[in-house]
PDB file of N, CA and C in Angstrom:
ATOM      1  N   UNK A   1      10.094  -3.668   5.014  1.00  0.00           N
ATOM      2  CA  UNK A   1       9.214  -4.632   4.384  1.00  0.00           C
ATOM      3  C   UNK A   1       7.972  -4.878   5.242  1.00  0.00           C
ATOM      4  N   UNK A   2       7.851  -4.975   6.484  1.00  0.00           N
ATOM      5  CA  UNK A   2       7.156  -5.139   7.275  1.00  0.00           C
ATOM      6  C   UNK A   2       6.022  -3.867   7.459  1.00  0.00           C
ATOM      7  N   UNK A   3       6.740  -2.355   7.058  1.00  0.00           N
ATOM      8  CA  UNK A   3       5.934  -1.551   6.997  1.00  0.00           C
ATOM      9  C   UNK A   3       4.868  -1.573   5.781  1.00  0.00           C
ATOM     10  N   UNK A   4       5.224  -2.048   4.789  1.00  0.00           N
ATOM     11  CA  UNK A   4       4.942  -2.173   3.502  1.00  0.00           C
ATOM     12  C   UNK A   4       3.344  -3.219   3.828  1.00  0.00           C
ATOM     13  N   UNK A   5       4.273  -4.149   4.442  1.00  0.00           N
ATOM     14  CA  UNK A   5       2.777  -5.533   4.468  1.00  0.00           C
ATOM     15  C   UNK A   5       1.610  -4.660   5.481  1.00  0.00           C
ATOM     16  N   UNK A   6       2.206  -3.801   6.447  1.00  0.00           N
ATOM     17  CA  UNK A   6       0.718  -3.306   7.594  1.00  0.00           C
ATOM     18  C   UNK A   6       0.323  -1.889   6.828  1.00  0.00           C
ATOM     19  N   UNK A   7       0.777  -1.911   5.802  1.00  0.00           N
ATOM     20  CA  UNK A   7       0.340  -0.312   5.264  1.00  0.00           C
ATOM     21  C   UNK A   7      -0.911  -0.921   4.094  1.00  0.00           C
ATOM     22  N   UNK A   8      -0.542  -2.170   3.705  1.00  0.00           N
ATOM     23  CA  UNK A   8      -1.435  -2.945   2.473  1.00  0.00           C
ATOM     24  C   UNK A   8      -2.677  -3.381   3.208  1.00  0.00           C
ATOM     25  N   UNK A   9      -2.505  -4.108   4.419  1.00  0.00           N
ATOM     26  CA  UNK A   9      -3.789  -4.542   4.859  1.00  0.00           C
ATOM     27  C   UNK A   9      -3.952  -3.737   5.575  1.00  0.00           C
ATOM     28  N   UNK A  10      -3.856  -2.087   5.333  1.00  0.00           N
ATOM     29  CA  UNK A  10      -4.966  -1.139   6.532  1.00  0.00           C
ATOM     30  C   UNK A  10      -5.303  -1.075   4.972  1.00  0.00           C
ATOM     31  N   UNK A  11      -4.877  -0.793   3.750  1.00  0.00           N
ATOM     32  CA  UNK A  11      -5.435   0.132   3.347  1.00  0.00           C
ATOM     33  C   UNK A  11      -6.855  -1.322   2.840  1.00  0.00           C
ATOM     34  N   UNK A  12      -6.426  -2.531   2.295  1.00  0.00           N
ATOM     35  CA  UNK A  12      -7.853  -3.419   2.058  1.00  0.00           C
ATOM     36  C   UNK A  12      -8.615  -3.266   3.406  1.00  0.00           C
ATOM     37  N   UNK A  13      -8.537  -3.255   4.473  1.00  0.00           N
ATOM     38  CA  UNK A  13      -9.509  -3.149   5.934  1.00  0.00           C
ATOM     39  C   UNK A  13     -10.299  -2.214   5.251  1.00  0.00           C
ATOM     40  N   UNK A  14      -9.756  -1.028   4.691  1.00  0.00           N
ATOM     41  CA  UNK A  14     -10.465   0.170   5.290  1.00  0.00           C
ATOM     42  C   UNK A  14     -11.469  -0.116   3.245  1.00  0.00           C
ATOM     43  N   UNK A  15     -10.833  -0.368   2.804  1.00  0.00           N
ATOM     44  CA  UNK A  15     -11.183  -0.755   1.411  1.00  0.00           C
ATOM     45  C   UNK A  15     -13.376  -1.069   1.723  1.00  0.00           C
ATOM     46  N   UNK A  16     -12.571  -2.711   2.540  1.00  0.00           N
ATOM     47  CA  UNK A  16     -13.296  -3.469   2.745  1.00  0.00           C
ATOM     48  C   UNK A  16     -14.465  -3.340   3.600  1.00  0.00           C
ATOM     49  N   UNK A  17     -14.575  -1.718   3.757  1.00  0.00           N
ATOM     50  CA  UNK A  17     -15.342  -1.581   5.243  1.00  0.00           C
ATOM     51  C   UNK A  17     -16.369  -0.652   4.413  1.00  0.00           C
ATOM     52  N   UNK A  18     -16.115  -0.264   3.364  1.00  0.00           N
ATOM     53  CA  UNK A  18     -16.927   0.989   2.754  1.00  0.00           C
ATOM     54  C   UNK A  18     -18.209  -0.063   1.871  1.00  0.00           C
ATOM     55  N   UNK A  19     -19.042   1.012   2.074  1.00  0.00           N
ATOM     56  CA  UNK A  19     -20.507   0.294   1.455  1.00  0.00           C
ATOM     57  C   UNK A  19     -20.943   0.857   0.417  1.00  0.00           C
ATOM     58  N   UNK A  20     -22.231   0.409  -0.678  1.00  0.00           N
ATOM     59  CA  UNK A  20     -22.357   0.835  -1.386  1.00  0.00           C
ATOM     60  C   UNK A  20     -24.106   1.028  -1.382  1.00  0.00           C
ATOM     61  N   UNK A  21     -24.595   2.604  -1.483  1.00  0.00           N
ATOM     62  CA  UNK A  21     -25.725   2.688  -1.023  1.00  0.00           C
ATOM     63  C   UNK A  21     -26.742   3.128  -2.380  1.00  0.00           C
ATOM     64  N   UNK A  22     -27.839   2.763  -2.509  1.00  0.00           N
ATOM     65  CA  UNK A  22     -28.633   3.139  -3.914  1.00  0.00           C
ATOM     66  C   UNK A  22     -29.780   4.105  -3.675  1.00  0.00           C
ATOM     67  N   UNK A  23     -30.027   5.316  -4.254  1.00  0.00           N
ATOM     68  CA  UNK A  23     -30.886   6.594  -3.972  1.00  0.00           C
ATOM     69  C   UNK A  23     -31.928   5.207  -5.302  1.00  0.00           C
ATOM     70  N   UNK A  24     -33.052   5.362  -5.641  1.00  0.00           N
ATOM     71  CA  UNK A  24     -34.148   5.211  -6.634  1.00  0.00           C
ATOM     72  C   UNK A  24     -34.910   6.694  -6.796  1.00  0.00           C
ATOM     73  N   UNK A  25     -34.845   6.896  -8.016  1.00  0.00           N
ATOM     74  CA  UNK A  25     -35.164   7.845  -8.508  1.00  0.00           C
ATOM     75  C   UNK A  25     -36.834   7.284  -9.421  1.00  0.00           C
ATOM     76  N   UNK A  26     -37.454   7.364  -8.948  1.00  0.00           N
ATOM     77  CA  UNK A  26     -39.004   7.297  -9.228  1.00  0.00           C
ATOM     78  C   UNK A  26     -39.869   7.830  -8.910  1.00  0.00           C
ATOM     79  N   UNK A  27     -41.146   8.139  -9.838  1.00  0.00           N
ATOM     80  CA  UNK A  27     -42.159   8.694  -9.608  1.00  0.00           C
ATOM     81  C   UNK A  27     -41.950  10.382  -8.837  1.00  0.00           C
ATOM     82  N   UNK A  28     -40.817  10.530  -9.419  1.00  0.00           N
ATOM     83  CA  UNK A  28     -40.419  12.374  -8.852  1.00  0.00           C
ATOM     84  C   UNK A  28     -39.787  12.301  -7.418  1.00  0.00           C
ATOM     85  N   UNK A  29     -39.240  11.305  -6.995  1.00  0.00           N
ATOM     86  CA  UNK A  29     -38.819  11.570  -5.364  1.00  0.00           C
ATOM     87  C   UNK A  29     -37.252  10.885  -5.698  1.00  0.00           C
ATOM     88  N   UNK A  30     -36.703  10.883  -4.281  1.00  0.00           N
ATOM     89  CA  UNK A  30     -35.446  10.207  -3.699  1.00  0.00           C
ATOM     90  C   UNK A  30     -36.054   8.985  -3.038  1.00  0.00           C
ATOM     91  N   UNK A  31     -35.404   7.399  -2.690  1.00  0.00           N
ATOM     92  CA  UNK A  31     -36.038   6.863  -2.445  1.00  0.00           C
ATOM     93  C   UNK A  31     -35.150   5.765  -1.983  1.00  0.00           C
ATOM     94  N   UNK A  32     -34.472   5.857  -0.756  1.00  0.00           N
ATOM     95  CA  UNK A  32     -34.765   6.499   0.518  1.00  0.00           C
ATOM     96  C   UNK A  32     -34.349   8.329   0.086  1.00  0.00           C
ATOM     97  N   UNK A  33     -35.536   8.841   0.887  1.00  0.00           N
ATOM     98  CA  UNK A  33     -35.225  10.786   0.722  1.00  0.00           C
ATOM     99  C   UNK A  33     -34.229  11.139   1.626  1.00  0.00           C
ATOM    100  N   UNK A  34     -33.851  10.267   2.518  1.00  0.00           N
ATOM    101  CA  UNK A  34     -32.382  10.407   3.672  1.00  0.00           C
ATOM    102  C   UNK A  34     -31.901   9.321   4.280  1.00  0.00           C
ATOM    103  N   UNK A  35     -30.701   9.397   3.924  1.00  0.00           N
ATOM    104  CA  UNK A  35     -29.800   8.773   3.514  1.00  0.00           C
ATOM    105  C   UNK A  35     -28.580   8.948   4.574  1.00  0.00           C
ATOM    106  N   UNK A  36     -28.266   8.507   5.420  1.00  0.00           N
ATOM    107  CA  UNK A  36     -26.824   8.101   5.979  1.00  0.00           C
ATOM    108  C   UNK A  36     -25.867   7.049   6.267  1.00  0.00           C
ATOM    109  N   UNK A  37     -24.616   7.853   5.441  1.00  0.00           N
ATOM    110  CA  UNK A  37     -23.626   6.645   5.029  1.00  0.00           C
ATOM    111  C   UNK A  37     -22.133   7.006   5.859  1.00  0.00           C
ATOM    112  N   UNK A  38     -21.117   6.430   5.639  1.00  0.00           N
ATOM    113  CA  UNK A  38     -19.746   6.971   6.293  1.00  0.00           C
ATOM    114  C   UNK A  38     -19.219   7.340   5.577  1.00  0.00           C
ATOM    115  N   UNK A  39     -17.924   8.240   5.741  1.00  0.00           N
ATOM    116  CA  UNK A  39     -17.469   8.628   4.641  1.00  0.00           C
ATOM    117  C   UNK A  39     -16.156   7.434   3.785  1.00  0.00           C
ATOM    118  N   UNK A  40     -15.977   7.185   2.856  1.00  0.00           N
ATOM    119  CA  UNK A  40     -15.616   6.098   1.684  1.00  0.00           C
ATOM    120  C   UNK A  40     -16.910   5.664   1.431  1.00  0.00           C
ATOM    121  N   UNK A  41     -17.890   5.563   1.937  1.00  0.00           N
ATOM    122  CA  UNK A  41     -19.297   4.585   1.262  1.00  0.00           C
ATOM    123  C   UNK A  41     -19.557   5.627  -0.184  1.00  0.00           C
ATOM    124  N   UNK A  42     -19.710   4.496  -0.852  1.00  0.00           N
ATOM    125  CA  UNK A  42     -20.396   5.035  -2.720  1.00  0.00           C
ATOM    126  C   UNK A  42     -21.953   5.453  -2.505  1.00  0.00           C
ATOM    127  N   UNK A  43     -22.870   5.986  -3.143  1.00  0.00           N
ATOM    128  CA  UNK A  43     -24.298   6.558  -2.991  1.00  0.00           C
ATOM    129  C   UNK A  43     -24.372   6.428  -4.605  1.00  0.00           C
ATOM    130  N   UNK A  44     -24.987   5.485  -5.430  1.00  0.00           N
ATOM    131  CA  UNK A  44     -26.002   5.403  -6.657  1.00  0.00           C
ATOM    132  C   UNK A  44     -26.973   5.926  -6.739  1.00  0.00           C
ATOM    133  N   UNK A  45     -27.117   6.710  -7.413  1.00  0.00           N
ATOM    134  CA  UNK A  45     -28.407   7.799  -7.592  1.00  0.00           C
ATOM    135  C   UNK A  45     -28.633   6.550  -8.823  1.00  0.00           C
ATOM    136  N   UNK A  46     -30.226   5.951  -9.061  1.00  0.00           N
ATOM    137  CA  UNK A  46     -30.346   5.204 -10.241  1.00  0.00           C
ATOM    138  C   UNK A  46     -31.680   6.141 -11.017  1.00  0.00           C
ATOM    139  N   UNK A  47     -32.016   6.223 -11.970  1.00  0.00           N
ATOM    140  CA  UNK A  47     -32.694   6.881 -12.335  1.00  0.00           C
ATOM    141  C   UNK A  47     -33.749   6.070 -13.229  1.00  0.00           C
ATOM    142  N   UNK A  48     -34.551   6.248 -12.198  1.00  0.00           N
ATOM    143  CA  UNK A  48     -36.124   4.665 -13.045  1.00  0.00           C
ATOM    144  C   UNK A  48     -37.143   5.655 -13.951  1.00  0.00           C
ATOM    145  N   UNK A  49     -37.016   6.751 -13.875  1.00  0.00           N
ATOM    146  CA  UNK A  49     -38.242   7.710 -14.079  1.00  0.00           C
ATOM    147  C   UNK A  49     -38.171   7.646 -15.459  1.00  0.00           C
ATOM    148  N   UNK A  50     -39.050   8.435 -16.491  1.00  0.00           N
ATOM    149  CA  UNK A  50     -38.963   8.294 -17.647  1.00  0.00           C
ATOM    150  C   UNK A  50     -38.377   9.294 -18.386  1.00  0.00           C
ATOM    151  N   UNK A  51     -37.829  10.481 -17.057  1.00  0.00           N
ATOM    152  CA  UNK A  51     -37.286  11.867 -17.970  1.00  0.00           C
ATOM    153  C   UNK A  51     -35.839  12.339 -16.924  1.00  0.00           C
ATOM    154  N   UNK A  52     -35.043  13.005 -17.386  1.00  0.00           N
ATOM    155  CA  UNK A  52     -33.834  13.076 -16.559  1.00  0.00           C
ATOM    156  C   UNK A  52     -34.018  13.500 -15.517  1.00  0.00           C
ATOM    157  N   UNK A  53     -33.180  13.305 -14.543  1.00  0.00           N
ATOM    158  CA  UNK A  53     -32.951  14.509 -12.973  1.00  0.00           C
ATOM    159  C   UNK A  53     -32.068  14.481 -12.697  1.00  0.00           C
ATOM    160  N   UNK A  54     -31.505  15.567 -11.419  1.00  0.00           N
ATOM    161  CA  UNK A  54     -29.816  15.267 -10.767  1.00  0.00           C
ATOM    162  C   UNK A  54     -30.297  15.159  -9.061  1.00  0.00           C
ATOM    163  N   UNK A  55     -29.176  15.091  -8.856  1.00  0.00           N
ATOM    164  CA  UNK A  55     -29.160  15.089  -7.408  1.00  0.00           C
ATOM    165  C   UNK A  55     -27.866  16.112  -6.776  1.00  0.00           C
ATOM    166  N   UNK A  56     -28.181  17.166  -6.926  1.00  0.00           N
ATOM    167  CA  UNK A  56     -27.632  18.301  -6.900  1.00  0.00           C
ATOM    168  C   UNK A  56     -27.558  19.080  -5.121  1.00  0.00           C
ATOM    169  N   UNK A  57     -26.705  19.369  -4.387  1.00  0.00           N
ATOM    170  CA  UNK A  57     -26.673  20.050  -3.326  1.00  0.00           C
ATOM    171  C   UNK A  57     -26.241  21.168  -3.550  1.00  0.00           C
ATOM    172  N   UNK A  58     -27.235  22.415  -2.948  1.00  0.00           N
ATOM    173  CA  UNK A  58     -26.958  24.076  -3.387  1.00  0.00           C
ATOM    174  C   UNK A  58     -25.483  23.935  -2.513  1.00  0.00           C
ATOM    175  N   UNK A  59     -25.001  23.554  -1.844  1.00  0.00           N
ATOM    176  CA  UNK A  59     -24.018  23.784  -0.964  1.00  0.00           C
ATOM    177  C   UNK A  59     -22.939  23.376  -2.145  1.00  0.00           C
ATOM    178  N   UNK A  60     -22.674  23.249  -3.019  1.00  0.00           N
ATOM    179  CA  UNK A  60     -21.869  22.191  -4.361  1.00  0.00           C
ATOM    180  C   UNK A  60     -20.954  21.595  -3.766  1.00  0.00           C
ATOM    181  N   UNK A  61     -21.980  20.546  -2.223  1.00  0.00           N
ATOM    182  CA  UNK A  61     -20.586  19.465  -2.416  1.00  0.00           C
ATOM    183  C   UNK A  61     -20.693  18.553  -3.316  1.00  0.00           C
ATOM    184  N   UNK A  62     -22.034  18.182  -3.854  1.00  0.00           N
ATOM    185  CA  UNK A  62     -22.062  17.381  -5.122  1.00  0.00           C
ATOM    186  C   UNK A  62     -22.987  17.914  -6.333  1.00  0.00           C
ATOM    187  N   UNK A  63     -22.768  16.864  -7.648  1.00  0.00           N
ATOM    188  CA  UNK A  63     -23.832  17.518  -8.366  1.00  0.00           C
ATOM    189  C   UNK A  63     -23.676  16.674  -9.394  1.00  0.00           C
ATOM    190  N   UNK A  64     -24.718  15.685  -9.492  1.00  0.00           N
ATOM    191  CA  UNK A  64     -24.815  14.809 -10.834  1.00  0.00           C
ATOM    192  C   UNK A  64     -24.979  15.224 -11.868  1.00  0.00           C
ATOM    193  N   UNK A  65     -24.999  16.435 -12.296  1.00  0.00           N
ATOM    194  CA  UNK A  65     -26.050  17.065 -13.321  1.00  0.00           C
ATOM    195  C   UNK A  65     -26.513  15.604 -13.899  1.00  0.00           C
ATOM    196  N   UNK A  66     -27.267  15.978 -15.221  1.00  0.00           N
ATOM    197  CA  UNK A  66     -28.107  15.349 -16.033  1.00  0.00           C
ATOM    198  C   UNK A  66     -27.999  13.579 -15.750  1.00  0.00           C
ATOM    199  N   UNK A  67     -28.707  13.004 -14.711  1.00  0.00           N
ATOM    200  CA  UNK A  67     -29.025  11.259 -15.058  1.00  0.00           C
ATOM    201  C   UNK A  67     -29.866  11.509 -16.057  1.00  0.00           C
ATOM    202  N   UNK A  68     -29.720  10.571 -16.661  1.00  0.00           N
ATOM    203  CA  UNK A  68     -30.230  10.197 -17.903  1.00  0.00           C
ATOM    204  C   UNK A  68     -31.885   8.850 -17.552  1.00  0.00           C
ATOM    205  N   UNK A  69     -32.973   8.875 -18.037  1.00  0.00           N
ATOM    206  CA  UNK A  69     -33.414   7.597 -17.580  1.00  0.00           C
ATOM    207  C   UNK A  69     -32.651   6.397 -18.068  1.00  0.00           C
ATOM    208  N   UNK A  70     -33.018   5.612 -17.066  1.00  0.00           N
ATOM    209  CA  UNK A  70     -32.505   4.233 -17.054  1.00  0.00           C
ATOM    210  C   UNK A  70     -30.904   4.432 -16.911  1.00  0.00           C
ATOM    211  N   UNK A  71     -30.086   5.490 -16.124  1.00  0.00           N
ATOM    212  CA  UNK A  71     -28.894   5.601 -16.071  1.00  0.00           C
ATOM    213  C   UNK A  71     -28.646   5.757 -14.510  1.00  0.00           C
ATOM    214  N   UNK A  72     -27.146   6.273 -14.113  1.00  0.00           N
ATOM    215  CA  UNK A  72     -27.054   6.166 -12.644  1.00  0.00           C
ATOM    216  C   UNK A  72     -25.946   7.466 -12.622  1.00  0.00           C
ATOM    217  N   UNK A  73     -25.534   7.537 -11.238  1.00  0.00           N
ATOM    218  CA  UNK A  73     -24.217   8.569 -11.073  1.00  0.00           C
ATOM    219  C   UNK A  73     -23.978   7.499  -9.891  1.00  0.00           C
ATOM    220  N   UNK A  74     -22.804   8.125  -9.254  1.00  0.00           N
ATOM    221  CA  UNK A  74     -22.402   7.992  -8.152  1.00  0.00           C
ATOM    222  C   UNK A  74     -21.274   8.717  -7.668  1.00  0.00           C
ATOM    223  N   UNK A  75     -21.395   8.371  -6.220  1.00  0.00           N
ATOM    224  CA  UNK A  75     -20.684   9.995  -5.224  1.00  0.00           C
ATOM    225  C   UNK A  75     -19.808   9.241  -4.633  1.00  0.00           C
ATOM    226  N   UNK A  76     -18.798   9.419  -3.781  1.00  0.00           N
ATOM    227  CA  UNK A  76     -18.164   8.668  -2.839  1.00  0.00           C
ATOM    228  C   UNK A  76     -18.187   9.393  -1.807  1.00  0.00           C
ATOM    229  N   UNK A  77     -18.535   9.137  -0.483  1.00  0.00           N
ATOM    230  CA  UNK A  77     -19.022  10.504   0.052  1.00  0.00           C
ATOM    231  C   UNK A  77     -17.511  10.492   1.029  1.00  0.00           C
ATOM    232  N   UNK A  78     -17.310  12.171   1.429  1.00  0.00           N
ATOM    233  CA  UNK A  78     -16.185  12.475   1.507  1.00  0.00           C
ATOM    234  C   UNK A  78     -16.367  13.204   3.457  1.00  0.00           C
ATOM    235  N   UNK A  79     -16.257  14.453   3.491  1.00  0.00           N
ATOM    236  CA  UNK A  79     -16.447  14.987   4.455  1.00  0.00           C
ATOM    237  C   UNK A  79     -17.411  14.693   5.602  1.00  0.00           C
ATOM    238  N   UNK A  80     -17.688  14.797   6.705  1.00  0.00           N
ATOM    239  CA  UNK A  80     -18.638  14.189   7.282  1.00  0.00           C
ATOM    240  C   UNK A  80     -19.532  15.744   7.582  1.00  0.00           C
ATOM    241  N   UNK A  81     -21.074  15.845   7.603  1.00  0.00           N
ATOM    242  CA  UNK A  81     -21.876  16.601   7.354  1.00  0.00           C
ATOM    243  C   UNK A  81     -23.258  15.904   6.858  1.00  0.00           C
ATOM    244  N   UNK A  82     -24.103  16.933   6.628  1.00  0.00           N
ATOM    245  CA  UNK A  82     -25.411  16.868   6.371  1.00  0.00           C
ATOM    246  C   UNK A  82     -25.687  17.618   5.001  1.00  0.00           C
ATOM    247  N   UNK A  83     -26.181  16.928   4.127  1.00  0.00           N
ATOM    248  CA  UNK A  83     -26.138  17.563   2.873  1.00  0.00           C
ATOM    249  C   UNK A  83     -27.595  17.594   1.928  1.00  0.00           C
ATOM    250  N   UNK A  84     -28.076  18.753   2.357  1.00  0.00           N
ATOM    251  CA  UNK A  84     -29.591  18.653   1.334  1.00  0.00           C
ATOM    252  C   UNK A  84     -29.271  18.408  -0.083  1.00  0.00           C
ATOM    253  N   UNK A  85     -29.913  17.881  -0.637  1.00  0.00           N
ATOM    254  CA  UNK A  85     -30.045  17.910  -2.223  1.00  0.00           C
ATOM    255  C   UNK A  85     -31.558  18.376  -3.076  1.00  0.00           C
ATOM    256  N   UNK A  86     -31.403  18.333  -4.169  1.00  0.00           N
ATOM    257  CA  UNK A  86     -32.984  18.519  -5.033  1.00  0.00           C
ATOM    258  C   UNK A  86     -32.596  18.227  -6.142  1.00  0.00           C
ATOM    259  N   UNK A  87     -33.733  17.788  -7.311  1.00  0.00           N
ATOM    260  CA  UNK A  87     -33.368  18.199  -8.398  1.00  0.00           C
ATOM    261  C   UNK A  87     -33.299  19.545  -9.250  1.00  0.00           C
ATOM    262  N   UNK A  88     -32.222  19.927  -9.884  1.00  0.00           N
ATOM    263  CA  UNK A  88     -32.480  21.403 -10.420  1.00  0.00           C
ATOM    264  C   UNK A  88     -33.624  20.878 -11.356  1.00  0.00           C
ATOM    265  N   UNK A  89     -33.811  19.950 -12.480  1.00  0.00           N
ATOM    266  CA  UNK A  89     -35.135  20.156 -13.192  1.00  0.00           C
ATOM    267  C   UNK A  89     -36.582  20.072 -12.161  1.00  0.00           C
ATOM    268  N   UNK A  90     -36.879  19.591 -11.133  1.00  0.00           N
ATOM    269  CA  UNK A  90     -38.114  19.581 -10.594  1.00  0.00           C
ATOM    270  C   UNK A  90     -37.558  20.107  -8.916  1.00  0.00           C
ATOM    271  N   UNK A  91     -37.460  20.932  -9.014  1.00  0.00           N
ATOM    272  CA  UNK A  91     -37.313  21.770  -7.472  1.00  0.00           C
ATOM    273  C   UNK A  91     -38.204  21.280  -6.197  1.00  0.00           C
ATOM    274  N   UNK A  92     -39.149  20.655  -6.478  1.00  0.00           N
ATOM    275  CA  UNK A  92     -40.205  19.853  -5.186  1.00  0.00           C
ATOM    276  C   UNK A  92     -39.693  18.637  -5.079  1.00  0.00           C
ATOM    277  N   UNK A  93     -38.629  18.322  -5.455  1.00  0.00           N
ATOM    278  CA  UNK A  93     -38.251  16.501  -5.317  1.00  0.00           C
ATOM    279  C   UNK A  93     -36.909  17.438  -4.308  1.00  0.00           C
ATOM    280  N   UNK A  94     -36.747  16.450  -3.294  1.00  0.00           N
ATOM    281  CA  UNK A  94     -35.955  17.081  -2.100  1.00  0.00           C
ATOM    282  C   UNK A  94     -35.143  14.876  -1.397  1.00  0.00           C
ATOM    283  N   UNK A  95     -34.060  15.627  -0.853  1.00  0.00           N
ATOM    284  CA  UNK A  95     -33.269  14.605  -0.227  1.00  0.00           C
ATOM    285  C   UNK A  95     -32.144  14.734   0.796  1.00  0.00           C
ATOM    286  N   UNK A  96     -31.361  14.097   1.191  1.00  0.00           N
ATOM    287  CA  UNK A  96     -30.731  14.795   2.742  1.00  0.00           C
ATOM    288  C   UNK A  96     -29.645  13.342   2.342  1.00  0.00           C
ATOM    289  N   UNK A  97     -28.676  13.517   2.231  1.00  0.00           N
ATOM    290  CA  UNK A  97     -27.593  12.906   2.507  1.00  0.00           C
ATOM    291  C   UNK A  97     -26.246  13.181   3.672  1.00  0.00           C
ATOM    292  N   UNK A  98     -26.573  12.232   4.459  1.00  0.00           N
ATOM    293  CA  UNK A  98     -25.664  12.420   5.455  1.00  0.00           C
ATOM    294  C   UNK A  98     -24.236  11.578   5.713  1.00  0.00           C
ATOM    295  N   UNK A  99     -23.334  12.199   6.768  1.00  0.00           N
ATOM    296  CA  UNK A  99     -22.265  11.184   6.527  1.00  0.00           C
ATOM    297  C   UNK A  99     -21.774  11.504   7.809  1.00  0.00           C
ATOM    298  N   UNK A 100     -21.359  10.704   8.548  1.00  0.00           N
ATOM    299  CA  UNK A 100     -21.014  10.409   9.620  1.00  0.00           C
ATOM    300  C   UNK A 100     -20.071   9.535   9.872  1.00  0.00           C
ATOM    301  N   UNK A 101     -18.777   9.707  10.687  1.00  0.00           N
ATOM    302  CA  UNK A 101     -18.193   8.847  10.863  1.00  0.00           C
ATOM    303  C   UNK A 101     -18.618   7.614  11.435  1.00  0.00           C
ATOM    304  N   UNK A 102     -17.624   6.539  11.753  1.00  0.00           N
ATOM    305  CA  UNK A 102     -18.120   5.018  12.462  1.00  0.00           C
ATOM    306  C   UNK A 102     -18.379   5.120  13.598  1.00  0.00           C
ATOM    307  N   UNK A 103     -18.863   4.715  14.416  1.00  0.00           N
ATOM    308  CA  UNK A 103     -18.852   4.564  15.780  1.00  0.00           C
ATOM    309  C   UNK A 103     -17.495   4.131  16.704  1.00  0.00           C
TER     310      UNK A 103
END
């Protein structure tokens, strides 16, 4: 029983420790264009622009395909690394998501 109660509050600690970070998608960019989070932190790609984009890494650790305007995705970021992104519809919009453990 006792294992039960320290297995519940690691797992809310660790719950409770993860953040939630927002990309803005406007005027053709990433916004912040780099980005570092830990890994459990969420990343919102929001999409303000007036026509779709993704936030796509050639490496496929992720890949929103199609945001929609006025829509969002989100990632939970996993592995720790450095991860370029772009959009596949506008190839000059560029971004860098990183993940790093805690200190």
């Amino acid at each position: 029983m006792i294992l039960a109660v320290a297995l519940a509050v690691s797992c809310d600690t660790t719950l409770a420790e993860s953040e939630t970070h927002v990309v803005v998608i406007e005027q053709m960019r990433f916004d912040p264009a780099t980005l570092t989070v830990r890994p459990g932190d969420r990343v919102v790609w929001m999409n303000k622009d007036l026509f779709p984009h993704t936030a796509t890494a050639p490496t496929k650790a992720f890949d929103s395909h199609s945001i929609a305007p006025n829509a969002s995705w989100s990632y939970v970021a996993g592995r720790v690394g450095s991860y370029p992104y772009v959009c596949d519809f506008h190839p000059t919009m560029h971004g860098t998501l990183t993940v790093q453990k805690a200190p």
